[in-house]
C-alpha atoms as a PDB file:
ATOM      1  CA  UNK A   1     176.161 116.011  74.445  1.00  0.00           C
ATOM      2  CA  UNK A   2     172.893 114.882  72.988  1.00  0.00           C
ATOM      3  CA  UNK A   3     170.143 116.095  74.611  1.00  0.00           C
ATOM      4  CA  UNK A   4     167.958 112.528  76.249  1.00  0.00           C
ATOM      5  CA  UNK A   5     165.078 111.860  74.274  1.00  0.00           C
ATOM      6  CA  UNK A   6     162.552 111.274  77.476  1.00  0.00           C
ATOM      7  CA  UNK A   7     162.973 114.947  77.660  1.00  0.00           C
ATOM      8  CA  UNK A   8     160.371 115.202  74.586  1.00  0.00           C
ATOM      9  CA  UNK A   9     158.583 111.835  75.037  1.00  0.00           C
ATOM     10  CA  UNK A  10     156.200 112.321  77.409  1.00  0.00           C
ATOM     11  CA  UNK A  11     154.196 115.791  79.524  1.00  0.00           C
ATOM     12  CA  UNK A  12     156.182 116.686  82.665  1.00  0.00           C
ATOM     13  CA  UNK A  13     154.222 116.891  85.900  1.00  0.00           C
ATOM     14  CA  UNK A  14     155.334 120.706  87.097  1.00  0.00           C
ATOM     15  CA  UNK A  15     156.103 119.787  90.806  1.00  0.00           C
ATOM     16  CA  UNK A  16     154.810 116.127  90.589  1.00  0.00           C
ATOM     17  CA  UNK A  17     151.410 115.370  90.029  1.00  0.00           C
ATOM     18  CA  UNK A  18     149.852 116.878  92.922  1.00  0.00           C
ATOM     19  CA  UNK A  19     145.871 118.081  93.439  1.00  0.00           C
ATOM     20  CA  UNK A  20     145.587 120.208  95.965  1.00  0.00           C
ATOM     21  CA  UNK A  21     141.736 119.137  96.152  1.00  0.00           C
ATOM     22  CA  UNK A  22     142.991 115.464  97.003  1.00  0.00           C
ATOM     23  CA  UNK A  23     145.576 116.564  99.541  1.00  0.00           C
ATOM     24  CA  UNK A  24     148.418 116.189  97.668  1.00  0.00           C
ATOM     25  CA  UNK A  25     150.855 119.040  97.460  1.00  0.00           C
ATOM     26  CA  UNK A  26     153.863 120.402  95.322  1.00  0.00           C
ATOM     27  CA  UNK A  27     157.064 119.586  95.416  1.00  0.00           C
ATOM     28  CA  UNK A  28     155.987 116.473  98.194  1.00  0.00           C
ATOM     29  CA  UNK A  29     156.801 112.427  97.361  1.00  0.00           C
ATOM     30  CA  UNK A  30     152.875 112.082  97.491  1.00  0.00           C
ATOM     31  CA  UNK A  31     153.701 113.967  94.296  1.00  0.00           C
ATOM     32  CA  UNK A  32     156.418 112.079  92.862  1.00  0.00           C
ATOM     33  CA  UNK A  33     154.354 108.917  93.561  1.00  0.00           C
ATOM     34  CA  UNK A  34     151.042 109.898  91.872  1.00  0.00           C
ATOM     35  CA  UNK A  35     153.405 110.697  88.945  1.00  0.00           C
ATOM     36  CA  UNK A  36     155.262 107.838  89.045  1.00  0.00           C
ATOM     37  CA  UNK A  37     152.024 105.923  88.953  1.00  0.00           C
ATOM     38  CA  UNK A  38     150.490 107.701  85.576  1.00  0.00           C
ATOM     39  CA  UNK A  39     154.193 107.529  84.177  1.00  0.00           C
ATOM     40  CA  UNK A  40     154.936 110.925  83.646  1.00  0.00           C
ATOM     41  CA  UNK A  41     158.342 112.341  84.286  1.00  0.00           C
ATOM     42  CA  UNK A  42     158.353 114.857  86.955  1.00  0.00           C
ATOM     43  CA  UNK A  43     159.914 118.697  87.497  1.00  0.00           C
ATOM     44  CA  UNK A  44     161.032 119.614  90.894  1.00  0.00           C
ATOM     45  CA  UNK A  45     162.544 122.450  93.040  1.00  0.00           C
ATOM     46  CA  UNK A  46     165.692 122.564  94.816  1.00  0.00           C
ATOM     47  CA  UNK A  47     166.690 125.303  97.783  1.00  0.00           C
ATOM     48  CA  UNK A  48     169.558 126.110  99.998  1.00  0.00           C
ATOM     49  CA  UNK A  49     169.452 125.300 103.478  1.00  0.00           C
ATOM     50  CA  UNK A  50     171.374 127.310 106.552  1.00  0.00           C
ATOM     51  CA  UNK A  51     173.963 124.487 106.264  1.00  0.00           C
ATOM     52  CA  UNK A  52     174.372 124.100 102.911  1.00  0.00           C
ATOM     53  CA  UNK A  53     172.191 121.143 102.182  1.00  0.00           C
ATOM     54  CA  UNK A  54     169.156 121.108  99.721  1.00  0.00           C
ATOM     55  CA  UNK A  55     165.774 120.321 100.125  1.00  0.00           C
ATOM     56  CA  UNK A  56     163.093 119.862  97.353  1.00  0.00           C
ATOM     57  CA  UNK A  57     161.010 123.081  97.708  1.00  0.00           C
ATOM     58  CA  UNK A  58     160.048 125.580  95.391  1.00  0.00           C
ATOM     59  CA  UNK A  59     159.630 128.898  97.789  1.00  0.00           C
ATOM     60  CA  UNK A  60     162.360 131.107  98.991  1.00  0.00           C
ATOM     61  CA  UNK A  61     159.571 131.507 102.206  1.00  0.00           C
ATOM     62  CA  UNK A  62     158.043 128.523 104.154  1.00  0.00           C
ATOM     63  CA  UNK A  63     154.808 130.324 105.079  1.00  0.00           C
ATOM     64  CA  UNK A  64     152.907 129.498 102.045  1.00  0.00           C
ATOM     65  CA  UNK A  65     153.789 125.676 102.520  1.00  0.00           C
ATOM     66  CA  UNK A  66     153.491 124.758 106.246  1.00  0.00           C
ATOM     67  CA  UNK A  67     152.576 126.185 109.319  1.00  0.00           C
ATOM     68  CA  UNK A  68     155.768 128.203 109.708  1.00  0.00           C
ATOM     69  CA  UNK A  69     157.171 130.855 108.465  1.00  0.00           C
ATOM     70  CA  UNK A  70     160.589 133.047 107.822  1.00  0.00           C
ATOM     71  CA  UNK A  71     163.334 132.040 105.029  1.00  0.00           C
ATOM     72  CA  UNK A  72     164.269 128.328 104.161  1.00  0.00           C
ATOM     73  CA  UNK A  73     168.027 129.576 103.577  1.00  0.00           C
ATOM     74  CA  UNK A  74     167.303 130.620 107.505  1.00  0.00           C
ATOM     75  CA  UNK A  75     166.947 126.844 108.873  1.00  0.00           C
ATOM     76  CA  UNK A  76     169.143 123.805 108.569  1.00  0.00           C
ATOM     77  CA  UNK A  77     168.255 120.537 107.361  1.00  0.00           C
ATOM     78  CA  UNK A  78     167.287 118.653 110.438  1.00  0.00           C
ATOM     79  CA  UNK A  79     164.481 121.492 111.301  1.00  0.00           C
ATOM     80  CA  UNK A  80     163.376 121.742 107.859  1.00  0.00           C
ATOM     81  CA  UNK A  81     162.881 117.904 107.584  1.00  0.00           C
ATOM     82  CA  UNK A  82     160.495 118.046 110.393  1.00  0.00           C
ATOM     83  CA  UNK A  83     158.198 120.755 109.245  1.00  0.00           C
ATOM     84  CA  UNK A  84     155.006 119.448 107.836  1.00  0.00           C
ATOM     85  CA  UNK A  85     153.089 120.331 104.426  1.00  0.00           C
ATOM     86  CA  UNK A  86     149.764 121.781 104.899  1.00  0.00           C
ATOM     87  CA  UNK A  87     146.846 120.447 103.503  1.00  0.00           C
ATOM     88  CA  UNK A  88     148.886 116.904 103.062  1.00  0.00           C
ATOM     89  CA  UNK A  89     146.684 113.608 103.493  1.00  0.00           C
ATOM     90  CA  UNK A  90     149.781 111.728 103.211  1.00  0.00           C
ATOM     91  CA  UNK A  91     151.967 113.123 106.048  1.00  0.00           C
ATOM     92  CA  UNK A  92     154.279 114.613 103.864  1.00  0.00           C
ATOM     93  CA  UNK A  93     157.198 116.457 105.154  1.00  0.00           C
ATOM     94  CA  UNK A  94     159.724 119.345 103.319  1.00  0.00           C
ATOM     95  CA  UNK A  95     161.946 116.563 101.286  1.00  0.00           C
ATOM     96  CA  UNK A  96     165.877 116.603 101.847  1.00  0.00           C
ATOM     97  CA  UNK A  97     167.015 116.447  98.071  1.00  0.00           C
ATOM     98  CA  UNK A  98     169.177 113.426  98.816  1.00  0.00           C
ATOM     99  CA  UNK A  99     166.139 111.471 100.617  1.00  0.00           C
ATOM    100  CA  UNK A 100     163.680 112.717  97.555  1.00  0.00           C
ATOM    101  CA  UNK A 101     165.800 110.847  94.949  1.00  0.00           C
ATOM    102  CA  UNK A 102     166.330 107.581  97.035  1.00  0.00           C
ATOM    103  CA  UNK A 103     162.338 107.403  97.326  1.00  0.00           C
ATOM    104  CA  UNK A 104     162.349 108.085  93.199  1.00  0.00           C
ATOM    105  CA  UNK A 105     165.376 105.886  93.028  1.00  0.00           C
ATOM    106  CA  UNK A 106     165.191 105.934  89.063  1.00  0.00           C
ATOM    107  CA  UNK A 107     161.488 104.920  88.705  1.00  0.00           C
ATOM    108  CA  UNK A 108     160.989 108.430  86.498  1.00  0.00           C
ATOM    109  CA  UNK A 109     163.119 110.768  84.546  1.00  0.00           C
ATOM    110  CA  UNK A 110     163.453 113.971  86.978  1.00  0.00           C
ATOM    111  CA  UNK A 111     163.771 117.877  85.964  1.00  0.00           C
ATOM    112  CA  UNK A 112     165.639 119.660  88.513  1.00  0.00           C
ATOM    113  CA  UNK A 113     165.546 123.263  88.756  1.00  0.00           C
ATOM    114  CA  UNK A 114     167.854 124.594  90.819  1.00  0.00           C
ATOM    115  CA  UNK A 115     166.794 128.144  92.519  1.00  0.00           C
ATOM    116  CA  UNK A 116     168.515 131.349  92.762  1.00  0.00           C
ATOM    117  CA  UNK A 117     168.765 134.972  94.424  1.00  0.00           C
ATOM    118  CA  UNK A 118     171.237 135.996  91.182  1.00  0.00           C
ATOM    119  CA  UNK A 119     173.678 136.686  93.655  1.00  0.00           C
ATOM    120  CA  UNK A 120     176.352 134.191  92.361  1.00  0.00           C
ATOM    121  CA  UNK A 121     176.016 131.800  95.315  1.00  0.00           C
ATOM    122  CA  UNK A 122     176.975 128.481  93.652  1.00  0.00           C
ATOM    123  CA  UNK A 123     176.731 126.847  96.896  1.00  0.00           C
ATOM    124  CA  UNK A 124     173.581 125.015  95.804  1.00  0.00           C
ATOM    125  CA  UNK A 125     174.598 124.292  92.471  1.00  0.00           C
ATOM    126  CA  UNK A 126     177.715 122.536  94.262  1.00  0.00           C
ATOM    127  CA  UNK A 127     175.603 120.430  96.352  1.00  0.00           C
ATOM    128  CA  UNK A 128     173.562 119.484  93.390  1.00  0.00           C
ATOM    129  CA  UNK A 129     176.507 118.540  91.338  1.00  0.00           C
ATOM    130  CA  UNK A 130     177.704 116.330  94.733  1.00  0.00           C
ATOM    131  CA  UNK A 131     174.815 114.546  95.474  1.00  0.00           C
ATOM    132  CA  UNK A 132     174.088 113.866  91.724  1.00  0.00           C
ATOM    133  CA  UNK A 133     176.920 111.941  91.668  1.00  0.00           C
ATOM    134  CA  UNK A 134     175.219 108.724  93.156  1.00  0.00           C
ATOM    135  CA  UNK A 135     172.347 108.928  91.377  1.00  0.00           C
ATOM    136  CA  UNK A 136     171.786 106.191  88.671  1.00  0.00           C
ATOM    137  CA  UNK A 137     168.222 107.350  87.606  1.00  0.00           C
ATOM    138  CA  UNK A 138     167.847 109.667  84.354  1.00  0.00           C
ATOM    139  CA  UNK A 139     167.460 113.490  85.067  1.00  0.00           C
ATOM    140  CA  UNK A 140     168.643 116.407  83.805  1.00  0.00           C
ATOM    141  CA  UNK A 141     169.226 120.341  85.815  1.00  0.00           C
ATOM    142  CA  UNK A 142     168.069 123.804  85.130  1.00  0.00           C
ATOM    143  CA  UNK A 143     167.700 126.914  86.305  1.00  0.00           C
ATOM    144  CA  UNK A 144     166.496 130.617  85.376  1.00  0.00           C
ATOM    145  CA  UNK A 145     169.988 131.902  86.871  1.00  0.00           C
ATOM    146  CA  UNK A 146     172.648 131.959  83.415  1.00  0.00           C
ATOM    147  CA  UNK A 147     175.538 131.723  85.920  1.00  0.00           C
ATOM    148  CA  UNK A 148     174.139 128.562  87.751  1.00  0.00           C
ATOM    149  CA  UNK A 149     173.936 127.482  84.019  1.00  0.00           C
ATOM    150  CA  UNK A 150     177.475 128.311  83.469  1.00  0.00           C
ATOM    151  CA  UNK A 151     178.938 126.598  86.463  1.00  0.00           C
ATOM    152  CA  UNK A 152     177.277 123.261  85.623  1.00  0.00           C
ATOM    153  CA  UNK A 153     178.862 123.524  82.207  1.00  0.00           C
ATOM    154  CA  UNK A 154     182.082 124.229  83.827  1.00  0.00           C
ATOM    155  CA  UNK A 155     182.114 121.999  86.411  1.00  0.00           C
ATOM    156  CA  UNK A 156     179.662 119.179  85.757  1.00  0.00           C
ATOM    157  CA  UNK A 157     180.090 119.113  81.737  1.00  0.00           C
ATOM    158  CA  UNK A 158     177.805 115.688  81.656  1.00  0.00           C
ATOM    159  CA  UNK A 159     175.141 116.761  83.475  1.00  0.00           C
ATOM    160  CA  UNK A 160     172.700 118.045  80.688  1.00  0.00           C
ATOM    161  CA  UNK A 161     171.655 121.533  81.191  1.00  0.00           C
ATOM    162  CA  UNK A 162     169.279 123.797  80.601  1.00  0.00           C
ATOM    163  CA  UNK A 163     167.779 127.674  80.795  1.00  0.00           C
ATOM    164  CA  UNK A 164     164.842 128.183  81.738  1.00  0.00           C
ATOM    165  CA  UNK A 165     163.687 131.714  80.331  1.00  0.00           C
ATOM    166  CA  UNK A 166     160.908 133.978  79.867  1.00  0.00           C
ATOM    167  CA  UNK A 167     159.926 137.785  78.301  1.00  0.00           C
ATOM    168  CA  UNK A 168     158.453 139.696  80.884  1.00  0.00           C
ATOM    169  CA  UNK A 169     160.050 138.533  84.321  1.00  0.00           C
ATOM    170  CA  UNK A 170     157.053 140.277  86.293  1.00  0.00           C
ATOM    171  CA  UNK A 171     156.916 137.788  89.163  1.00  0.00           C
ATOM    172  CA  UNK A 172     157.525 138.302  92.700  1.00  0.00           C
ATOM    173  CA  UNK A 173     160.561 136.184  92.003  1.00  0.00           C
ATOM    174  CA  UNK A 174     161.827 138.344  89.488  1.00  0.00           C
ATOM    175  CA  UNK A 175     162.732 140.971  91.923  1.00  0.00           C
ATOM    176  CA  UNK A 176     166.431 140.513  92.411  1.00  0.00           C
ATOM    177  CA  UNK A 177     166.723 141.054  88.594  1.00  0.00           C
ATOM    178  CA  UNK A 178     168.112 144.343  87.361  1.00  0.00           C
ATOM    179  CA  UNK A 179     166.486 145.592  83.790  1.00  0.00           C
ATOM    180  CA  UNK A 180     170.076 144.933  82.311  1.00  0.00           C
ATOM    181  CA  UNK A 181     169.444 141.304  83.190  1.00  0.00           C
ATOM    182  CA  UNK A 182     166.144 140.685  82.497  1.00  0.00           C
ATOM    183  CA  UNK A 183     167.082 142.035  78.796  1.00  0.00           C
ATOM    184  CA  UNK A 184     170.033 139.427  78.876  1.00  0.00           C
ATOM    185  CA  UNK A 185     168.368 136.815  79.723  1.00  0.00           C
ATOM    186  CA  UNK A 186     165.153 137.524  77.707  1.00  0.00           C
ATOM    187  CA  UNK A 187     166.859 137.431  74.366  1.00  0.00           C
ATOM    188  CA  UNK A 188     169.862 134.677  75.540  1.00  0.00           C
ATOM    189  CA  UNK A 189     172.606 137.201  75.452  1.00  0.00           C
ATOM    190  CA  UNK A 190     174.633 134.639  77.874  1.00  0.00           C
ATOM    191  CA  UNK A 191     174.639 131.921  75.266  1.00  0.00           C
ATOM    192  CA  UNK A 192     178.350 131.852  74.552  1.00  0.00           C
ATOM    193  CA  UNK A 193     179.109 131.282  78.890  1.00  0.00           C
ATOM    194  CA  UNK A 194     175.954 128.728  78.904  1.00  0.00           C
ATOM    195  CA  UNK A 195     175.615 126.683  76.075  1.00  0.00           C
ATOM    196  CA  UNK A 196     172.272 124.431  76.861  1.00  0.00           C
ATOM    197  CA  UNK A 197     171.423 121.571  75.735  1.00  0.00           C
ATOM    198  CA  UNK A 198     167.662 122.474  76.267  1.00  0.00           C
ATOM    199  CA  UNK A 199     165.392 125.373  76.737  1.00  0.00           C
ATOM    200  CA  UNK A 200     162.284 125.774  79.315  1.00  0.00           C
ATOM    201  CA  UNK A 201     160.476 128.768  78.300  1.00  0.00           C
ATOM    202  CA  UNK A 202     156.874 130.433  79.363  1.00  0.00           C
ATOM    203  CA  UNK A 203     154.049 129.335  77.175  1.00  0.00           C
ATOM    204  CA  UNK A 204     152.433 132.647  77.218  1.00  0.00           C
ATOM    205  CA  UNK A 205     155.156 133.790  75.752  1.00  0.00           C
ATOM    206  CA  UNK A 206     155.433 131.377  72.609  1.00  0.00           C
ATOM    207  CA  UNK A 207     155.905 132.122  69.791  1.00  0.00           C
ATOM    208  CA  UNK A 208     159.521 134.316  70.152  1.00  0.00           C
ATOM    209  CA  UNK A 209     162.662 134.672  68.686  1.00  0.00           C
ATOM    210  CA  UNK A 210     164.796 133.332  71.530  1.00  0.00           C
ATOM    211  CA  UNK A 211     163.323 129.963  70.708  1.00  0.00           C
ATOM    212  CA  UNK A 212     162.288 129.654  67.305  1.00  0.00           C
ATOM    213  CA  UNK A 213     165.940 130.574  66.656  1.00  0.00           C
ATOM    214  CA  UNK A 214     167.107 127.640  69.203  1.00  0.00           C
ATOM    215  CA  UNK A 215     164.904 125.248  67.741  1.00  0.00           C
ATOM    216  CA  UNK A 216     165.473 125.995  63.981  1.00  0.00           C
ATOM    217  CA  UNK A 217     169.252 127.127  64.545  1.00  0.00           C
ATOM    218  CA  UNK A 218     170.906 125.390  67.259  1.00  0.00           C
ATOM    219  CA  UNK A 219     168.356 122.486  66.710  1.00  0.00           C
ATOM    220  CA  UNK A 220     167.556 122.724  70.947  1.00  0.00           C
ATOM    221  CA  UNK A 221     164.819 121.238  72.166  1.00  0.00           C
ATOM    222  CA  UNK A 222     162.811 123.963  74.012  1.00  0.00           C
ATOM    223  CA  UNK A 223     159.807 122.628  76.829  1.00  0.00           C
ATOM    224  CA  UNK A 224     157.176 125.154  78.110  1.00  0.00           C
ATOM    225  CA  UNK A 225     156.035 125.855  81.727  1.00  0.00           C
ATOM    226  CA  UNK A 226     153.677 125.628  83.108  1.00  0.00           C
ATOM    227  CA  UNK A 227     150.198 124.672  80.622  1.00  0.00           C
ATOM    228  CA  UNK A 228     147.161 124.677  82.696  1.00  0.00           C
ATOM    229  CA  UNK A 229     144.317 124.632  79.500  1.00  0.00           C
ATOM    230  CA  UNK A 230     143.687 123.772  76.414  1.00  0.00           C
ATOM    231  CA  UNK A 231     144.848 127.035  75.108  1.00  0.00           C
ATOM    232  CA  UNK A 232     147.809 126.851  76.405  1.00  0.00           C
ATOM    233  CA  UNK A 233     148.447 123.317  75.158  1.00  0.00           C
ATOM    234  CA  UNK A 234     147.896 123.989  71.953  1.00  0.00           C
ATOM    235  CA  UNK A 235     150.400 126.571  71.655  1.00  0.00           C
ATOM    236  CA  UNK A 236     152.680 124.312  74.046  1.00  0.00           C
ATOM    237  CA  UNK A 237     151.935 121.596  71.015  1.00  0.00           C
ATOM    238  CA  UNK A 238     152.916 124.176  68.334  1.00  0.00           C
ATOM    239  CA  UNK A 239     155.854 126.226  69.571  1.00  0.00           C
ATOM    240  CA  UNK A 240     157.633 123.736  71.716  1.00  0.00           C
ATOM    241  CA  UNK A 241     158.459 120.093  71.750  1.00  0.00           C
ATOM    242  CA  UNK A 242     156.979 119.411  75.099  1.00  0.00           C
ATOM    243  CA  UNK A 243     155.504 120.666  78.337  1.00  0.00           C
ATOM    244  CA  UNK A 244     155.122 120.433  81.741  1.00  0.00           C
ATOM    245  CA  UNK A 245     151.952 120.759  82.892  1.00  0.00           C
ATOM    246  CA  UNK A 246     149.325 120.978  85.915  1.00  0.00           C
ATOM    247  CA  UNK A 247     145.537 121.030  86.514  1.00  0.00           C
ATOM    248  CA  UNK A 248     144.683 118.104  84.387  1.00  0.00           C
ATOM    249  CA  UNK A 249     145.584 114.906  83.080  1.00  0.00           C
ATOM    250  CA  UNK A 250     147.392 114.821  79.790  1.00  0.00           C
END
């Protein structure tokens, strides 16, 4: 499968185009529409619910979001759908996935990036894959997680697919990763099981072999998270073939 050319075309907004400053958050469709309205493709989050469902939301915890707190995984749909962003001027509320793509409804291309605790739960990858299914507009998936990688490629062979990777995997995030894997998945020792068709990689960490070697090799494109300055552009501009971005304007 070829990998879509908007992929490289234009900067990706890294959870829409929000500004916290204007009251317009991550992850929200105040996001997706500001965005939308400077043309730029747009990277989003996907989580679990209690009932299997999936919501556009990028932490495992809703206290840094909204008003409440305790685990998204913890609440079904309904209540999560209710629960108001803080600091939003446009009354957003925490996005079902489904509802998040009929409001997009093909208007921009759309990164997913589907979260994981490394546990092999492929419960949200599933629901992904299902509710993908009736969506017209272009996007394509990822994930940090090699098996969630691995399942789409088994499973959903024409979705396109990518890793999303990093050196250091220092984060808070990082934590249910064992040394063994963070070594695996450092230096793409699953690339037999996943086989992407693109690569999302830290800027900070560009230049490194994992994707020079896709790029000149395998001839993968390779996008870099998340640019926030000029330095970091530039090096985005050299060592990758595009970025998503925040902070600024491209």
């Amino acid at each position: 499968m070829s990998t879509p050319s908007w992929l490289v075309a234009k900067p990706i907004a890294h959870r829409g185009l929000h500004n916290k400053a204007e009251g317009i958050i991550e992850n929200t469709i105040s996001a997706a529409e500001a965005a939308i309205a400077r043309g730029f493709p747009i990277e989003l989050d996907v989580q679990l619910t209690g009932d299997n469902e999936a919501v556009v939301f990028h932490d495992f915890e809703l206290d840094r979001l909204t008003g409440e707190t305790g685990l998204v995984g913890e609440r079904k749909l309904a209540d999560l759908t209710r629960i108001d962003i803080a600091g939003t001027m446009g009354g957003d509320r925490i996005p079902s996935f489904k509802d998040y793509l009929a409001k997009i409804a093909g208007r921009t291309p759309l990164v997913i990036e589907v979260k994981s605790k490394f546990n092999g739960d492929m419960r949200l990858t599933q629901r992904v894959i299902e509710i993908l299914k009736d969506y017209s507009g272009p996007f394509v998936v990822k994930s940090f997680d090699p098996d969630i990688v691995a399942h789409l490629r088994q499973h959903a062979p024409n979705i396109t697919r990518g890793f999303i990777g990093e050196l250091d995997y220092a984060s808070k995030s990082d934590s249910f990763l064992t040394p063994e894997q963070k070594h695996r998945f450092a230096n793409l020792l699953h690339f037999e099981e996943t086989q992407p068709h693109f690569l999302s990689w830290r800027v900070k960490d560009l230049p490194c072999a994992s994707t020079y070697l896709s790029r000149l090799l395998g001839h993968l494109p390779v996008m870099t998270w998340t640019v926030r300055n000029p330095e970091d552009r530039a090096r985005a501009e050299k060592h990758a073939d595009q970025m998503v971005f925040e902070g600024f304007i491209p």
